[in-house]
PDB file of N, CA and C in Angstrom:
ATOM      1  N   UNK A   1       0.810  -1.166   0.000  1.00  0.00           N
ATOM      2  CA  UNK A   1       0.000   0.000   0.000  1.00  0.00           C
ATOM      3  C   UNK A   1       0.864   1.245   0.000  1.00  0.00           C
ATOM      4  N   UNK A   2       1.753   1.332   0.863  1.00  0.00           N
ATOM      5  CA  UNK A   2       3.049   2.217   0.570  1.00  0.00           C
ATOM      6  C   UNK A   2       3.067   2.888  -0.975  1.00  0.00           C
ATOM      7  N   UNK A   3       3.483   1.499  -1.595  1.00  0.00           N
ATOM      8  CA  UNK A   3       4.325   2.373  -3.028  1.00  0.00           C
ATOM      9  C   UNK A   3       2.816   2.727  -3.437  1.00  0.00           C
ATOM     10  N   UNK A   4       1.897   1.824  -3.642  1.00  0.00           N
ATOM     11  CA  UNK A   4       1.027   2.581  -4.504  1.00  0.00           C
ATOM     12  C   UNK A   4       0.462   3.988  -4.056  1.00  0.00           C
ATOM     13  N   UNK A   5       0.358   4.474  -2.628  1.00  0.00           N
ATOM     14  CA  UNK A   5       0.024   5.189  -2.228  1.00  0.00           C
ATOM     15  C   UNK A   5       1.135   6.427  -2.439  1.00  0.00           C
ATOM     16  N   UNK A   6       2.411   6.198  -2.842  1.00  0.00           N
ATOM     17  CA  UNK A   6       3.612   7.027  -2.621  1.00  0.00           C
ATOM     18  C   UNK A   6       3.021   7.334  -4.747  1.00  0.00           C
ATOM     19  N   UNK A   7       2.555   6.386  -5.325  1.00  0.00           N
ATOM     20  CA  UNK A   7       2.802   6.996  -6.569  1.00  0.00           C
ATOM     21  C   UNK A   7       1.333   7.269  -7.243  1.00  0.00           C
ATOM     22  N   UNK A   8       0.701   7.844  -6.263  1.00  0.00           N
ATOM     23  CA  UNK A   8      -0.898   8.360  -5.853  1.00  0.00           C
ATOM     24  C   UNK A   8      -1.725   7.829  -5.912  1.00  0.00           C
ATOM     25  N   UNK A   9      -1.727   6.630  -5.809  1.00  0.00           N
ATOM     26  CA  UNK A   9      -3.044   5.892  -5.527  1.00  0.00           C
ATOM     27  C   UNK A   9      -3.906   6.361  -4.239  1.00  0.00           C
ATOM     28  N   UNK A  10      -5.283   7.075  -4.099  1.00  0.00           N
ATOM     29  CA  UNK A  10      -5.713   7.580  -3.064  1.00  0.00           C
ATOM     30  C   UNK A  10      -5.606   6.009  -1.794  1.00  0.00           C
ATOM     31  N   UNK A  11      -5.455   7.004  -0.768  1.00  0.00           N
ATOM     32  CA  UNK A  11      -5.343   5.715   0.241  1.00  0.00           C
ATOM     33  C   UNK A  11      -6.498   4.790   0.336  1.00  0.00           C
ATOM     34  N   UNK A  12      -7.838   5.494   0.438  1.00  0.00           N
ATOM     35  CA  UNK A  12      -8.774   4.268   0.570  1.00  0.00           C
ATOM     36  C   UNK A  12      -8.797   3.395  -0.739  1.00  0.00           C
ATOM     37  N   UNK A  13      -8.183   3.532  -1.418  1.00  0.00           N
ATOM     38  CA  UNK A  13      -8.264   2.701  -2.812  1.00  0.00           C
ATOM     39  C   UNK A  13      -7.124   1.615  -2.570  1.00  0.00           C
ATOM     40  N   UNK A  14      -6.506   1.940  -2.262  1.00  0.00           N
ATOM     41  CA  UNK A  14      -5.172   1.148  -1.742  1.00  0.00           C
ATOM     42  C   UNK A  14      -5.513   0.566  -0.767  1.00  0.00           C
ATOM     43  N   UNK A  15      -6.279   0.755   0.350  1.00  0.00           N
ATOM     44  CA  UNK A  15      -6.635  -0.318   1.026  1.00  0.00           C
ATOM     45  C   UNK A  15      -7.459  -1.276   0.592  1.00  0.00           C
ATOM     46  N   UNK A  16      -8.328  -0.854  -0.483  1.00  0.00           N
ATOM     47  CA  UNK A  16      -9.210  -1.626  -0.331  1.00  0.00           C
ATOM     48  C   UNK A  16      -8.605  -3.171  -1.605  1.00  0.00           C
ATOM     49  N   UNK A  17      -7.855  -2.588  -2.601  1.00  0.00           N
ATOM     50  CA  UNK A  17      -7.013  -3.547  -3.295  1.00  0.00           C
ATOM     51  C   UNK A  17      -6.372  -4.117  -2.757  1.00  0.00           C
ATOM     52  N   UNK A  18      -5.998  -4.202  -1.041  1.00  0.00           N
ATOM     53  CA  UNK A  18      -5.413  -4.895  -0.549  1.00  0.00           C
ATOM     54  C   UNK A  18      -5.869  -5.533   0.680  1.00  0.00           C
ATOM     55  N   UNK A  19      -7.461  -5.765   0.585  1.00  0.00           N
ATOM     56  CA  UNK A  19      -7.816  -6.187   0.989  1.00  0.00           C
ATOM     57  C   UNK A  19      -9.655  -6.740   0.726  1.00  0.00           C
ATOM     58  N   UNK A  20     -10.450  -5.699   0.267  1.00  0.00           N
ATOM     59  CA  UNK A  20     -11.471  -5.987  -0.345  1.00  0.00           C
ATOM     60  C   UNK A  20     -11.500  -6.482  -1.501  1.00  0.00           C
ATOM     61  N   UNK A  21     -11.049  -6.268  -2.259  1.00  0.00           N
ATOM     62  CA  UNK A  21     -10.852  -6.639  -3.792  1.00  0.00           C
ATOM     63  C   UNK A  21     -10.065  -8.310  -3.786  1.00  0.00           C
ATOM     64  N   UNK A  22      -8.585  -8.260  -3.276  1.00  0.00           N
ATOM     65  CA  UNK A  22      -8.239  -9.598  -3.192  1.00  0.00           C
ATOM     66  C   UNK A  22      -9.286 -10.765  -2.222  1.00  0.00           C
ATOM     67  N   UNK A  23     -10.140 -10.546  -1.467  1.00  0.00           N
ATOM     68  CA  UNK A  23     -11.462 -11.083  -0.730  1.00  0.00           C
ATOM     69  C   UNK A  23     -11.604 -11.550  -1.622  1.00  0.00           C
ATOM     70  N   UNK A  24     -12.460 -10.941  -2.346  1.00  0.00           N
ATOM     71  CA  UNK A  24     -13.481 -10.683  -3.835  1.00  0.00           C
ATOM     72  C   UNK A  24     -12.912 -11.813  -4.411  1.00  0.00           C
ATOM     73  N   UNK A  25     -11.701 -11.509  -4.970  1.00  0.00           N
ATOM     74  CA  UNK A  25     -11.010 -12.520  -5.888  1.00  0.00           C
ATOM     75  C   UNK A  25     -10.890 -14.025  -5.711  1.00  0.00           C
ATOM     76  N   UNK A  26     -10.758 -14.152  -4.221  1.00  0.00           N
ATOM     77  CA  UNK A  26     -10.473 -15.462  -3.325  1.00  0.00           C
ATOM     78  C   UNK A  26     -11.644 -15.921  -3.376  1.00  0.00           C
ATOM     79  N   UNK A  27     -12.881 -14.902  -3.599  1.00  0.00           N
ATOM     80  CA  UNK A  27     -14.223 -15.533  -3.377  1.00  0.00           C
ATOM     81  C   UNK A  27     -14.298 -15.647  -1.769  1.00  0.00           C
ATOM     82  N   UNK A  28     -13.657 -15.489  -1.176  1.00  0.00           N
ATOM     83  CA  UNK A  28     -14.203 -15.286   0.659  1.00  0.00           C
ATOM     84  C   UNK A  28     -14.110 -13.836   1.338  1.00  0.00           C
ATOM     85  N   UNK A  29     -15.051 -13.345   0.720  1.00  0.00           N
ATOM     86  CA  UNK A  29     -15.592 -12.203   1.669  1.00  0.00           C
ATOM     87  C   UNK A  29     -16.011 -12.365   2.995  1.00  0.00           C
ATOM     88  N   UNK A  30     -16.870 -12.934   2.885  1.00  0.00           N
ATOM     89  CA  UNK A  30     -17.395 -13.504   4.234  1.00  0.00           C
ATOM     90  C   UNK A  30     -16.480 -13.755   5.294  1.00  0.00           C
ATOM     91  N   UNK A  31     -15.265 -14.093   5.005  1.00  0.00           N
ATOM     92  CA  UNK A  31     -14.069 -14.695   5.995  1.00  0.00           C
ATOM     93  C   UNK A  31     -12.545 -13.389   5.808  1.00  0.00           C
ATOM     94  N   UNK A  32     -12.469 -12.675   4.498  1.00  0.00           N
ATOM     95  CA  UNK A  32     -11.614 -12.119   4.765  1.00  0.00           C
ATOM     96  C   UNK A  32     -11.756 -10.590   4.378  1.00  0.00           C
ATOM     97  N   UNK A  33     -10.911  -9.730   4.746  1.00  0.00           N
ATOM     98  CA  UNK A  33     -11.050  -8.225   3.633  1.00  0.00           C
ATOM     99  C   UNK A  33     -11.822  -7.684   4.331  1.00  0.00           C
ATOM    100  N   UNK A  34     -12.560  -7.919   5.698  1.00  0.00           N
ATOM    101  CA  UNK A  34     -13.159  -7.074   6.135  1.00  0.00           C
ATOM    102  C   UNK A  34     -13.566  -7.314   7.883  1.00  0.00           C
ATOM    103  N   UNK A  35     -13.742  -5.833   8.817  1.00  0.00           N
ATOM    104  CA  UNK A  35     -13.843  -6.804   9.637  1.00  0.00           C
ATOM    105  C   UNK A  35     -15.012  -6.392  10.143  1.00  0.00           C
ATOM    106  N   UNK A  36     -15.837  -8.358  10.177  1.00  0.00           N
ATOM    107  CA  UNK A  36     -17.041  -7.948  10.434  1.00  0.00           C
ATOM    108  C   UNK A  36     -17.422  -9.634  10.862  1.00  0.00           C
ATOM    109  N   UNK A  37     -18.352  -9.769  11.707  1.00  0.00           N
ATOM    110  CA  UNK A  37     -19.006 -10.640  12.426  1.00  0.00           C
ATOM    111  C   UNK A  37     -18.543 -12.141  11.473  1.00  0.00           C
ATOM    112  N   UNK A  38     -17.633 -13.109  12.004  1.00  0.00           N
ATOM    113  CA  UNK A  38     -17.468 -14.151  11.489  1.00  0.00           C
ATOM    114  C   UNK A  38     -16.514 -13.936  10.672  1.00  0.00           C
ATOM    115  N   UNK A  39     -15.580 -12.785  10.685  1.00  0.00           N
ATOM    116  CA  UNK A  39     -14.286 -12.770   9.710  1.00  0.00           C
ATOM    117  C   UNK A  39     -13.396 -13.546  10.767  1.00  0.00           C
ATOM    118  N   UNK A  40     -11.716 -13.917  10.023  1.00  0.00           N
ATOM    119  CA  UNK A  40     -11.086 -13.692  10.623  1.00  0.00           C
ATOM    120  C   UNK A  40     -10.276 -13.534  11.721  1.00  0.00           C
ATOM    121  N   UNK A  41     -10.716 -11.971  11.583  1.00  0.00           N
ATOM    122  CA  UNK A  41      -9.941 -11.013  12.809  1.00  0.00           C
ATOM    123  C   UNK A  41      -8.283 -11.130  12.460  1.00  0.00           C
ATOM    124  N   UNK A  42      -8.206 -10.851  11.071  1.00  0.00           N
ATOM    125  CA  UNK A  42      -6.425 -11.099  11.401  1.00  0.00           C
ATOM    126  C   UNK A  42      -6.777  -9.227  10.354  1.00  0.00           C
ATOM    127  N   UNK A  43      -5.745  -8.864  10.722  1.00  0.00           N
ATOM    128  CA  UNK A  43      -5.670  -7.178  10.859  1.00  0.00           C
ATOM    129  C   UNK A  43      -3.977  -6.565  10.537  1.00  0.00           C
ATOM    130  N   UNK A  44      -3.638  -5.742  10.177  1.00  0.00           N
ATOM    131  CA  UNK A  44      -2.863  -4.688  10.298  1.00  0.00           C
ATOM    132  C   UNK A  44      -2.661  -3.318  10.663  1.00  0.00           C
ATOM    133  N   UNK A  45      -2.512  -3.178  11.905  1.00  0.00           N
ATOM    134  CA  UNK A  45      -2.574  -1.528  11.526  1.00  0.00           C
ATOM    135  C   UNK A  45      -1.692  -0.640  11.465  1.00  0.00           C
ATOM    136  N   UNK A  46      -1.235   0.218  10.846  1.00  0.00           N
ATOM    137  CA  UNK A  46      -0.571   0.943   9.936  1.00  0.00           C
ATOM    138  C   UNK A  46      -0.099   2.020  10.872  1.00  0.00           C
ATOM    139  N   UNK A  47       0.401   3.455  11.043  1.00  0.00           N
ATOM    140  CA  UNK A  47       0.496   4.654  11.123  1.00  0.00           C
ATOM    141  C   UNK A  47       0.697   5.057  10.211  1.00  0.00           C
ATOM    142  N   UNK A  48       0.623   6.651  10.274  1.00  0.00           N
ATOM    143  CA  UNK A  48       0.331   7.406   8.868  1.00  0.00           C
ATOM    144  C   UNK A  48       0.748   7.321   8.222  1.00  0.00           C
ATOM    145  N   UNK A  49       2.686   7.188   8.166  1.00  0.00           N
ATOM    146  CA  UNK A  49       3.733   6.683   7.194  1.00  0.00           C
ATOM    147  C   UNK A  49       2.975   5.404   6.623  1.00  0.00           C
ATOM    148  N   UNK A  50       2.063   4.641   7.069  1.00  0.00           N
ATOM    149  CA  UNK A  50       1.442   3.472   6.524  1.00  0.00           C
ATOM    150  C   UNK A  50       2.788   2.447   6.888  1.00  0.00           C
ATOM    151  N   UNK A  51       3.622   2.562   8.377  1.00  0.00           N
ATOM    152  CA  UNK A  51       4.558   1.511   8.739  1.00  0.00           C
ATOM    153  C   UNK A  51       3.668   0.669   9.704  1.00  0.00           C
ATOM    154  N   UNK A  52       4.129  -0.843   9.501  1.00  0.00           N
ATOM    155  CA  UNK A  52       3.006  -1.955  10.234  1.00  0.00           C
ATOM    156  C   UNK A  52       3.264  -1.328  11.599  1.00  0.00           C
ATOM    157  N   UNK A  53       2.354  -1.134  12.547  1.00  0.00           N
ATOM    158  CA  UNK A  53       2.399  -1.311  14.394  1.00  0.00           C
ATOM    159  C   UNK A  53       1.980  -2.110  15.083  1.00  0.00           C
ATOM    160  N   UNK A  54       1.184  -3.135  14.907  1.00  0.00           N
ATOM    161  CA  UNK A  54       0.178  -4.334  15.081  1.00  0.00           C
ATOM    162  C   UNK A  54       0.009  -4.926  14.444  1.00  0.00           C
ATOM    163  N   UNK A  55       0.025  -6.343  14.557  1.00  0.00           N
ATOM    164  CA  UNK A  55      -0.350  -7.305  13.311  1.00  0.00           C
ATOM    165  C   UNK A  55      -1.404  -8.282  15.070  1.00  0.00           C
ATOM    166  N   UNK A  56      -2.500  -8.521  14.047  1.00  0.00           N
ATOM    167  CA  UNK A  56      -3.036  -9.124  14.659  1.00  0.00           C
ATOM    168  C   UNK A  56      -3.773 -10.145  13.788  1.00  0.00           C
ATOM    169  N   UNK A  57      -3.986 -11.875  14.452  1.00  0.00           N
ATOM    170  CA  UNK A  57      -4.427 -12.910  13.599  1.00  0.00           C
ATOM    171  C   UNK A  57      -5.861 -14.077  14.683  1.00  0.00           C
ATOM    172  N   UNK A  58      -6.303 -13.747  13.842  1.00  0.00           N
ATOM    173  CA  UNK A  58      -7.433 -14.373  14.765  1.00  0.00           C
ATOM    174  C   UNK A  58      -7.588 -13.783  16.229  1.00  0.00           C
ATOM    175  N   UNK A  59      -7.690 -12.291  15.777  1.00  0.00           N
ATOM    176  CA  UNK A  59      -8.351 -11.905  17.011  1.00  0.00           C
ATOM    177  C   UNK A  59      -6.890 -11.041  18.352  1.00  0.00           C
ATOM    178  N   UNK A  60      -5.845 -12.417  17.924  1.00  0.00           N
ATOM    179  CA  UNK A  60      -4.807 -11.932  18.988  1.00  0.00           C
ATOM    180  C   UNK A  60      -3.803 -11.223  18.292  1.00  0.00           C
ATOM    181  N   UNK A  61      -3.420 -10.594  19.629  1.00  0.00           N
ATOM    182  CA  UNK A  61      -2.047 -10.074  19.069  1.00  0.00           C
ATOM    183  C   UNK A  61      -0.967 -10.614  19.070  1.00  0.00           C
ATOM    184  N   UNK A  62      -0.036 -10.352  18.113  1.00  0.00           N
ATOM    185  CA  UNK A  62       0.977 -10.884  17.290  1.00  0.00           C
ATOM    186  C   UNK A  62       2.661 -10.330  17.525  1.00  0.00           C
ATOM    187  N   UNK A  63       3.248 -10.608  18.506  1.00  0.00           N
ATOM    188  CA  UNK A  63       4.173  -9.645  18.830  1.00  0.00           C
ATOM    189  C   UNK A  63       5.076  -9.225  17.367  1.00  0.00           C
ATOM    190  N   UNK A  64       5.903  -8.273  17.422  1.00  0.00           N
ATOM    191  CA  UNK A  64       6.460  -7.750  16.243  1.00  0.00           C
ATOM    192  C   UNK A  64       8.409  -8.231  17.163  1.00  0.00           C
TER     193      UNK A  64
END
């Protein structure tokens, strides 16, 4: 999400290709790309630089 975002891809677009869209593709929405009742729960979250600070997988956290 970085580079594309560094060579203007708006950010919510970039997230979502990297995560809604590849769902889509996998055909499991329901389980991934989003978080919502019966996903998952595996996560990244970013700071503004968009550098990882949390990785979390099924719910737990994931030390770095």
């Amino acid at each position: 999400m970085r580079i594309a975002v560094s060579l203007g891809v708006p950010l919510a677009q970039a997230v979502a290709a990297a995560s809604a869209v590849c769902a889509k593709a996998l055909d499991m929405e329901d389980k991934i790309g989003a978080i919502s009742p019966g996903a998952y729960a595996d996560m990244v979250l970013l700071d503004s630089e968009l550098r990882v600070k949390k990785v979390y997988m099924g719910g737990e956290k994931i030390v770095l």
